[in-house]
C-alpha atoms as a PDB file:
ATOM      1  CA  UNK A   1      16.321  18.943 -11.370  1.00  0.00           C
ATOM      2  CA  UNK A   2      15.783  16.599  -8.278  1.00  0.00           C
ATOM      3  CA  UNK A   3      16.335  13.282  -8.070  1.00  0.00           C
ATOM      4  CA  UNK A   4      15.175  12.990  -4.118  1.00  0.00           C
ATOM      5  CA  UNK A   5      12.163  11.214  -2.932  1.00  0.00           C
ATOM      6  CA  UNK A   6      10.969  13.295  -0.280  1.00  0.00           C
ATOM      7  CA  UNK A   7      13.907  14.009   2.257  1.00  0.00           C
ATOM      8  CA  UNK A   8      16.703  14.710   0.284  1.00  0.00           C
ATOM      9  CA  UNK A   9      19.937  12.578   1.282  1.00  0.00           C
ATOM     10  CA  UNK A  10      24.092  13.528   0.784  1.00  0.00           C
ATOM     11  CA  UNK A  11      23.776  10.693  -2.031  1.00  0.00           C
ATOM     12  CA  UNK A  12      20.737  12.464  -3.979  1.00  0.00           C
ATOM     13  CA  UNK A  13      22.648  15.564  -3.782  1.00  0.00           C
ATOM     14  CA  UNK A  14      25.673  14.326  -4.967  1.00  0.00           C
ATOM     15  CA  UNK A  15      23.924  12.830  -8.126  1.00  0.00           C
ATOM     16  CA  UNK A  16      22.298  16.165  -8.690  1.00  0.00           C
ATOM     17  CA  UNK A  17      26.316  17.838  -8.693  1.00  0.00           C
ATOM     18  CA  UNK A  18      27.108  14.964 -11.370  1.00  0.00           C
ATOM     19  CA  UNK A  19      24.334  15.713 -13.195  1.00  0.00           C
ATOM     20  CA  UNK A  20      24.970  19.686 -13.272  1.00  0.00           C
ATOM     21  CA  UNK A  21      28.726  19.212 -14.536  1.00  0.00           C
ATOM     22  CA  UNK A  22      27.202  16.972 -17.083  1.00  0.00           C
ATOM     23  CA  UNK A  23      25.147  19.616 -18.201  1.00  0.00           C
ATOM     24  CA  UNK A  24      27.269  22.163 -18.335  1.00  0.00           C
ATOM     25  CA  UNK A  25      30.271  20.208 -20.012  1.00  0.00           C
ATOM     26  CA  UNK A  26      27.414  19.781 -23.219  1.00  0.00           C
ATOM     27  CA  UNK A  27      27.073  23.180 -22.770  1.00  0.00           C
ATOM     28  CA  UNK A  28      30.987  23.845 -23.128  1.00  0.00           C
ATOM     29  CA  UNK A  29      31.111  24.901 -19.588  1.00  0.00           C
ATOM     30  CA  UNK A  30      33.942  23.650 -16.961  1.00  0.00           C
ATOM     31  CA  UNK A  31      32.620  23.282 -13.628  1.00  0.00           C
ATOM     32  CA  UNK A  32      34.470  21.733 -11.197  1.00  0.00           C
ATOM     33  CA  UNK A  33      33.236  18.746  -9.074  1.00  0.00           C
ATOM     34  CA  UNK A  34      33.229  20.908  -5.609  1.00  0.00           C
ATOM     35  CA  UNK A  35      31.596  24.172  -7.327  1.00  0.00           C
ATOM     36  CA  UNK A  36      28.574  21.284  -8.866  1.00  0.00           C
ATOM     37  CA  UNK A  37      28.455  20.550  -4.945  1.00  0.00           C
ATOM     38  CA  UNK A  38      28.226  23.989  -3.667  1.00  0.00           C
ATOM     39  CA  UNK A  39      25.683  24.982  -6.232  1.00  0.00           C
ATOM     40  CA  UNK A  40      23.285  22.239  -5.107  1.00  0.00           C
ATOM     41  CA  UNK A  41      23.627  22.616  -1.643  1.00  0.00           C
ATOM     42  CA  UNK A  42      22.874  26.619  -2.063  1.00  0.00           C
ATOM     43  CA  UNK A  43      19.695  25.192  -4.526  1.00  0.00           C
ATOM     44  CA  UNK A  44      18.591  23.024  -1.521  1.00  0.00           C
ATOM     45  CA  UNK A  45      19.126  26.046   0.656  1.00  0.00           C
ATOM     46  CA  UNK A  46      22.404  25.428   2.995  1.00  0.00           C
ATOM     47  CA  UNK A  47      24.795  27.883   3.284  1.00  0.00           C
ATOM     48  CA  UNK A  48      27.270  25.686   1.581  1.00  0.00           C
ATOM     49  CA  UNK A  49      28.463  21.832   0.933  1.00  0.00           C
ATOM     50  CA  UNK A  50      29.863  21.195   4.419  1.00  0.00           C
ATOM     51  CA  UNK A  51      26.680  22.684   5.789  1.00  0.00           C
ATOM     52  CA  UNK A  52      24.656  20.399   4.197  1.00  0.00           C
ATOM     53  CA  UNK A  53      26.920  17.117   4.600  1.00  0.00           C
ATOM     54  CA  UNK A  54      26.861  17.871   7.934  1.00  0.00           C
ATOM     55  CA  UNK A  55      22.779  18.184   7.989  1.00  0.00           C
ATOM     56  CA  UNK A  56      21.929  15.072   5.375  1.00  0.00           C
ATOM     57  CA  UNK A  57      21.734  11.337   5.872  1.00  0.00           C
ATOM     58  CA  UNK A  58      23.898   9.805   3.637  1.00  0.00           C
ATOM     59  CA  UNK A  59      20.564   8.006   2.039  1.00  0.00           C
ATOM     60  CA  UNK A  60      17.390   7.577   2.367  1.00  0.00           C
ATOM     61  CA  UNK A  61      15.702   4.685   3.685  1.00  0.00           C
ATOM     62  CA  UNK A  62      13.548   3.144   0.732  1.00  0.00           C
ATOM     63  CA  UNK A  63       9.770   3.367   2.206  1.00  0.00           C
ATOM     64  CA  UNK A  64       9.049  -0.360   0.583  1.00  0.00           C
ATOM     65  CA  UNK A  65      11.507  -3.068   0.744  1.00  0.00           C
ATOM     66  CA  UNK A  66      11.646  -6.562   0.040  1.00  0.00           C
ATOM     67  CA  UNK A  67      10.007  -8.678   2.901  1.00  0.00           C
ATOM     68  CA  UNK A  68       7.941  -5.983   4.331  1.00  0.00           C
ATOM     69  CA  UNK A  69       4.588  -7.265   5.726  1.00  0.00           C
ATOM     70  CA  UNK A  70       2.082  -4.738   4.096  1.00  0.00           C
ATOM     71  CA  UNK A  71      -1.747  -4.247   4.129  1.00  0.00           C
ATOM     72  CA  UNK A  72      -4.389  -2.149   1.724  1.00  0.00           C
ATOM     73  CA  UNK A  73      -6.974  -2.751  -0.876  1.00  0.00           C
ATOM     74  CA  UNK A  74      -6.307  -4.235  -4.537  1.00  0.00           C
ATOM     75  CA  UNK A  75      -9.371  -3.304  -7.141  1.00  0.00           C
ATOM     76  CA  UNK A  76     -11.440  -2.113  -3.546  1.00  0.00           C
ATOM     77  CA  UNK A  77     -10.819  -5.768  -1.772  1.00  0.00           C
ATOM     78  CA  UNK A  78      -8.998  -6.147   1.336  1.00  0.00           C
ATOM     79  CA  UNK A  79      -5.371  -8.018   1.701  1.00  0.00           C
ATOM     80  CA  UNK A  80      -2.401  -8.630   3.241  1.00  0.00           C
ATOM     81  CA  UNK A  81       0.398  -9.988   2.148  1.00  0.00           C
ATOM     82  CA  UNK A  82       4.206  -9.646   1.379  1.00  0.00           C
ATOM     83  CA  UNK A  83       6.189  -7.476  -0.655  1.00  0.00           C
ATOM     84  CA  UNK A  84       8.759  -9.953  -2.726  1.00  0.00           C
ATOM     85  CA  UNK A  85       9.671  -7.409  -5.107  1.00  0.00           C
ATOM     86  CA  UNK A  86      10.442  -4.155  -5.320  1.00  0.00           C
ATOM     87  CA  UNK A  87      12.074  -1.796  -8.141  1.00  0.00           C
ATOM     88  CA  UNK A  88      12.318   2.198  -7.735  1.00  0.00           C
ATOM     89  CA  UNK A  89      11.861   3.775 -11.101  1.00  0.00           C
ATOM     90  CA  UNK A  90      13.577   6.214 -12.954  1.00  0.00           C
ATOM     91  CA  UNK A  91      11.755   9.295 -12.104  1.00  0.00           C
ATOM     92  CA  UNK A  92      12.597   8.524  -8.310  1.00  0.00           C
ATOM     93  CA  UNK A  93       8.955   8.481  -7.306  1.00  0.00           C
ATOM     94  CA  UNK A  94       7.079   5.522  -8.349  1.00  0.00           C
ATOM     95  CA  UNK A  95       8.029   2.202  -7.049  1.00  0.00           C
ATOM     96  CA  UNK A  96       6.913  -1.323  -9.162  1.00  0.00           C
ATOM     97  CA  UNK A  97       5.787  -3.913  -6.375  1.00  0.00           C
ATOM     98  CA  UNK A  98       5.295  -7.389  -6.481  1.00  0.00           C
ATOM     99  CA  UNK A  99       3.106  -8.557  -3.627  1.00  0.00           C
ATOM    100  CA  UNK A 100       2.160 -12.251  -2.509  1.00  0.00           C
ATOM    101  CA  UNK A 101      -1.630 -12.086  -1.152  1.00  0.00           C
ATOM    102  CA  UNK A 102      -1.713 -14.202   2.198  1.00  0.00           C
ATOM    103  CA  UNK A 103      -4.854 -15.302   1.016  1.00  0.00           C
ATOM    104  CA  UNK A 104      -5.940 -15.146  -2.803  1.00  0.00           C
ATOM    105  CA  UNK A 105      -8.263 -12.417  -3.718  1.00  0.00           C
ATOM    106  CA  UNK A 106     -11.397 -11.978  -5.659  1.00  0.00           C
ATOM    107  CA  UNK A 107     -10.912  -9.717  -8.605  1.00  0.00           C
ATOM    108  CA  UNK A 108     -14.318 -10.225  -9.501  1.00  0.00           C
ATOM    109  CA  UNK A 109     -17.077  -7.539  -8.566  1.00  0.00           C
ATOM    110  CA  UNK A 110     -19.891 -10.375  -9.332  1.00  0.00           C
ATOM    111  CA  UNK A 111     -20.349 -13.477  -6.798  1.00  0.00           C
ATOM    112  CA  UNK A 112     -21.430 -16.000 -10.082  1.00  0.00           C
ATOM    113  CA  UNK A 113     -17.753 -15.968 -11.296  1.00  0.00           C
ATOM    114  CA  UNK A 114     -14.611 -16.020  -9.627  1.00  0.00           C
ATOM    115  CA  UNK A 115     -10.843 -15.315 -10.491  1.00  0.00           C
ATOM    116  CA  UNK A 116      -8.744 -15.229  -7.530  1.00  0.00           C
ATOM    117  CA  UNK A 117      -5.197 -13.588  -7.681  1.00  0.00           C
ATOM    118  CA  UNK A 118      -2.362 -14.968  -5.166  1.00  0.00           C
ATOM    119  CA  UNK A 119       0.264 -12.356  -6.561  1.00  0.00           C
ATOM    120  CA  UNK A 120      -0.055  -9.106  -8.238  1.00  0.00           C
ATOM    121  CA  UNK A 121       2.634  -6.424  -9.925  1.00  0.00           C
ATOM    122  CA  UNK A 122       1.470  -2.998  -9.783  1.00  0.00           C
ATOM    123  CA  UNK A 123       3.190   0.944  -9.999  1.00  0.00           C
ATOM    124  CA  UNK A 124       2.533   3.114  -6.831  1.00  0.00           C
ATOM    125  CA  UNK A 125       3.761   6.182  -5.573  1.00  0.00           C
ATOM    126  CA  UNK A 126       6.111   6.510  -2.517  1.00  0.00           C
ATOM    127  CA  UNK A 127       3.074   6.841  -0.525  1.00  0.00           C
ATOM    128  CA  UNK A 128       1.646   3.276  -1.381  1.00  0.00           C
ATOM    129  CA  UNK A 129      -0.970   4.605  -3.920  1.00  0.00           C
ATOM    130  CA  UNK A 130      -1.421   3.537  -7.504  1.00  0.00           C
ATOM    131  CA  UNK A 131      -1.743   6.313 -10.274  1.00  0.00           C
ATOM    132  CA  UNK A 132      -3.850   3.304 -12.019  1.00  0.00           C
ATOM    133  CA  UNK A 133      -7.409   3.996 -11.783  1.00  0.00           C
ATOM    134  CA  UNK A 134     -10.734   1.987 -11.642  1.00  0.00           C
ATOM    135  CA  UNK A 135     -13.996   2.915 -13.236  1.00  0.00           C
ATOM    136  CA  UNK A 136     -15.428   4.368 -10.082  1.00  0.00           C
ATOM    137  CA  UNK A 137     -12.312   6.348  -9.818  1.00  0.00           C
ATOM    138  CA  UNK A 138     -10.596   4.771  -6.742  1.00  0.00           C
ATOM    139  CA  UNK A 139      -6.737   3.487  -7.043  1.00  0.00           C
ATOM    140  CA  UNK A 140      -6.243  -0.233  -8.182  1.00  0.00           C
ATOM    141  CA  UNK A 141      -4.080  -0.797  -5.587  1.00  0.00           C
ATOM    142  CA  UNK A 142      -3.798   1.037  -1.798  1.00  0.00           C
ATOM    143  CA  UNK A 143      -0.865  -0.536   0.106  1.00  0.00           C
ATOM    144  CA  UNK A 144       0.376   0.202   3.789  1.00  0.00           C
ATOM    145  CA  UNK A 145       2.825  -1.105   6.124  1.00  0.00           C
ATOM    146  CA  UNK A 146       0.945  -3.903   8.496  1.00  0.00           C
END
Protein backbone atom coordinates (compact mmCIF):
# COMPACT_ATOMS: atom_id res chain seq x y z
CA UNK A 1 0.00 0.00 0.00
CA UNK A 2 1.30 3.58 -0.91
CA UNK A 3 -0.22 6.54 -0.35
CA UNK A 4 2.81 8.80 -2.01
CA UNK A 5 2.53 10.75 -5.13
CA UNK A 6 5.72 10.31 -6.67
CA UNK A 7 8.57 11.21 -4.09
CA UNK A 8 7.60 9.74 -1.08
CA UNK A 9 7.68 12.27 2.03
CA UNK A 10 8.24 11.45 6.20
CA UNK A 11 4.34 12.35 6.28
CA UNK A 12 3.29 9.65 3.50
CA UNK A 13 5.32 7.23 5.33
CA UNK A 14 4.01 7.84 8.50
CA UNK A 15 0.37 7.34 7.19
CA UNK A 16 1.47 4.12 5.61
CA UNK A 17 2.81 2.94 9.58
CA UNK A 18 -0.87 4.01 10.74
CA UNK A 19 -2.32 2.25 8.22
CA UNK A 20 -0.21 -1.12 8.81
CA UNK A 21 -1.09 -1.16 12.71
CA UNK A 22 -4.59 -0.69 11.55
CA UNK A 23 -4.37 -3.64 9.62
CA UNK A 24 -2.89 -5.75 11.72
CA UNK A 25 -4.99 -4.80 14.93
CA UNK A 26 -8.24 -6.29 12.52
CA UNK A 27 -6.10 -8.96 12.08
CA UNK A 28 -5.60 -9.48 16.00
CA UNK A 29 -2.06 -8.51 15.66
CA UNK A 30 -0.18 -5.90 18.14
CA UNK A 31 2.27 -3.91 16.41
CA UNK A 32 3.71 -1.20 17.95
CA UNK A 33 3.77 2.37 16.48
CA UNK A 34 7.83 2.36 16.00
CA UNK A 35 7.92 -1.41 14.57
CA UNK A 36 4.75 0.05 11.80
CA UNK A 37 7.65 2.73 11.19
CA UNK A 38 10.51 0.47 10.76
CA UNK A 39 8.59 -1.87 8.56
CA UNK A 40 7.81 0.91 6.06
CA UNK A 41 10.96 2.43 5.95
CA UNK A 42 12.64 -1.23 5.22
CA UNK A 43 9.45 -1.50 2.40
CA UNK A 44 10.70 1.85 0.94
CA UNK A 45 14.19 0.47 1.16
CA UNK A 46 16.21 2.41 4.11
CA UNK A 47 18.02 0.62 6.42
CA UNK A 48 15.71 1.74 9.12
CA UNK A 49 13.27 4.74 10.43
CA UNK A 50 16.02 7.19 11.37
CA UNK A 51 17.60 6.46 8.02
CA UNK A 52 14.82 7.45 6.25
CA UNK A 53 13.68 10.58 8.47
CA UNK A 54 16.87 11.69 7.98
CA UNK A 55 16.62 11.21 3.92
CA UNK A 56 12.67 12.42 3.45
CA UNK A 57 11.09 15.84 3.23
CA UNK A 58 8.65 16.09 5.68
CA UNK A 59 5.97 16.58 2.60
CA UNK A 60 5.66 16.93 -0.58
CA UNK A 61 5.04 19.98 -2.40
CA UNK A 62 1.49 19.61 -4.14
CA UNK A 63 2.42 19.97 -8.07
CA UNK A 64 -1.00 22.24 -8.54
CA UNK A 65 -2.02 24.76 -6.09
CA UNK A 66 -4.44 27.36 -5.83
CA UNK A 67 -3.35 30.57 -7.80
CA UNK A 68 -0.96 28.91 -10.06
CA UNK A 69 -0.85 30.54 -13.55
CA UNK A 70 -1.17 27.39 -15.85
CA UNK A 71 -1.32 26.76 -19.66
CA UNK A 72 -2.54 23.56 -21.99
CA UNK A 73 -5.34 22.55 -24.21
CA UNK A 74 -9.12 21.92 -23.07
CA UNK A 75 -11.17 19.58 -25.78
CA UNK A 76 -7.76 20.34 -28.31
CA UNK A 77 -8.13 24.41 -27.88
CA UNK A 78 -5.51 26.48 -26.47
CA UNK A 79 -5.77 28.47 -22.90
CA UNK A 80 -4.46 29.97 -20.15
CA UNK A 81 -5.78 30.72 -17.22
CA UNK A 82 -5.80 30.25 -13.34
CA UNK A 83 -6.14 27.45 -11.14
CA UNK A 84 -8.90 28.62 -8.30
CA UNK A 85 -9.45 25.26 -7.11
CA UNK A 86 -7.81 22.43 -6.36
CA UNK A 87 -8.75 19.04 -4.40
CA UNK A 88 -6.27 15.88 -4.26
CA UNK A 89 -8.31 12.75 -4.29
CA UNK A 90 -8.38 9.80 -2.38
CA UNK A 91 -6.25 7.53 -4.33
CA UNK A 92 -3.37 10.23 -3.97
CA UNK A 93 -2.97 10.58 -7.71
CA UNK A 94 -5.63 12.43 -9.41
CA UNK A 95 -6.18 15.99 -8.60
CA UNK A 96 -9.95 17.80 -9.39
CA UNK A 97 -9.11 21.40 -10.84
CA UNK A 98 -11.09 24.26 -11.28
CA UNK A 99 -9.56 26.62 -13.80
CA UNK A 100 -10.69 30.29 -14.84
CA UNK A 101 -9.89 30.64 -18.78
CA UNK A 102 -8.21 34.19 -19.27
CA UNK A 103 -10.15 34.32 -22.22
CA UNK A 104 -13.40 32.11 -22.81
CA UNK A 105 -12.99 29.18 -25.02
CA UNK A 106 -14.75 27.60 -27.89
CA UNK A 107 -15.97 24.16 -27.05
CA UNK A 108 -17.39 23.92 -30.31
CA UNK A 109 -15.50 21.97 -33.19
CA UNK A 110 -17.96 23.81 -35.85
CA UNK A 111 -17.53 27.75 -36.60
CA UNK A 112 -21.75 28.10 -37.22
CA UNK A 113 -22.33 27.65 -33.42
CA UNK A 114 -20.59 28.75 -30.52
CA UNK A 115 -20.51 27.92 -26.68
CA UNK A 116 -17.74 29.53 -24.98
CA UNK A 117 -16.59 28.27 -21.46
CA UNK A 118 -14.88 30.93 -18.96
CA UNK A 119 -14.37 28.14 -16.20
CA UNK A 120 -14.09 24.48 -16.34
CA UNK A 121 -13.78 21.47 -13.48
CA UNK A 122 -11.98 18.57 -14.69
CA UNK A 123 -9.88 15.22 -13.00
CA UNK A 124 -6.15 15.00 -14.08
CA UNK A 125 -3.32 13.13 -13.06
CA UNK A 126 -0.31 14.60 -11.13
CA UNK A 127 1.19 15.19 -14.40
CA UNK A 128 -1.58 17.68 -15.67
CA UNK A 129 -3.31 15.06 -17.95
CA UNK A 130 -6.94 14.06 -17.92
CA UNK A 131 -7.84 10.23 -17.92
CA UNK A 132 -11.14 11.74 -19.75
CA UNK A 133 -10.98 11.06 -23.32
CA UNK A 134 -12.31 12.65 -26.61
CA UNK A 135 -13.54 10.83 -29.65
CA UNK A 136 -10.28 11.17 -31.49
CA UNK A 137 -8.65 9.81 -28.46
CA UNK A 138 -6.70 12.87 -27.13
CA UNK A 139 -7.19 14.03 -23.25
CA UNK A 140 -10.06 16.61 -22.58
CA UNK A 141 -7.93 18.59 -20.76
CA UNK A 142 -3.74 19.04 -20.99
CA UNK A 143 -2.64 21.55 -18.31
CA UNK A 144 0.99 22.93 -17.56
CA UNK A 145 2.55 25.41 -15.42
CA UNK A 146 2.84 28.93 -17.56
Amino acid sequence: MSFSLDTPSAQTLKSEAKALRAQSELRGENLSHGAALEQVARTHGYRDWNTARAALPDRVVAPWQVGHRVKGLYLDQPFTGMLIGVQLLGDMQHYTVTIQFDAPVNVTPTFMFAALRHRVVSTIDIHGISSAMRGNGNPQLVLKRA
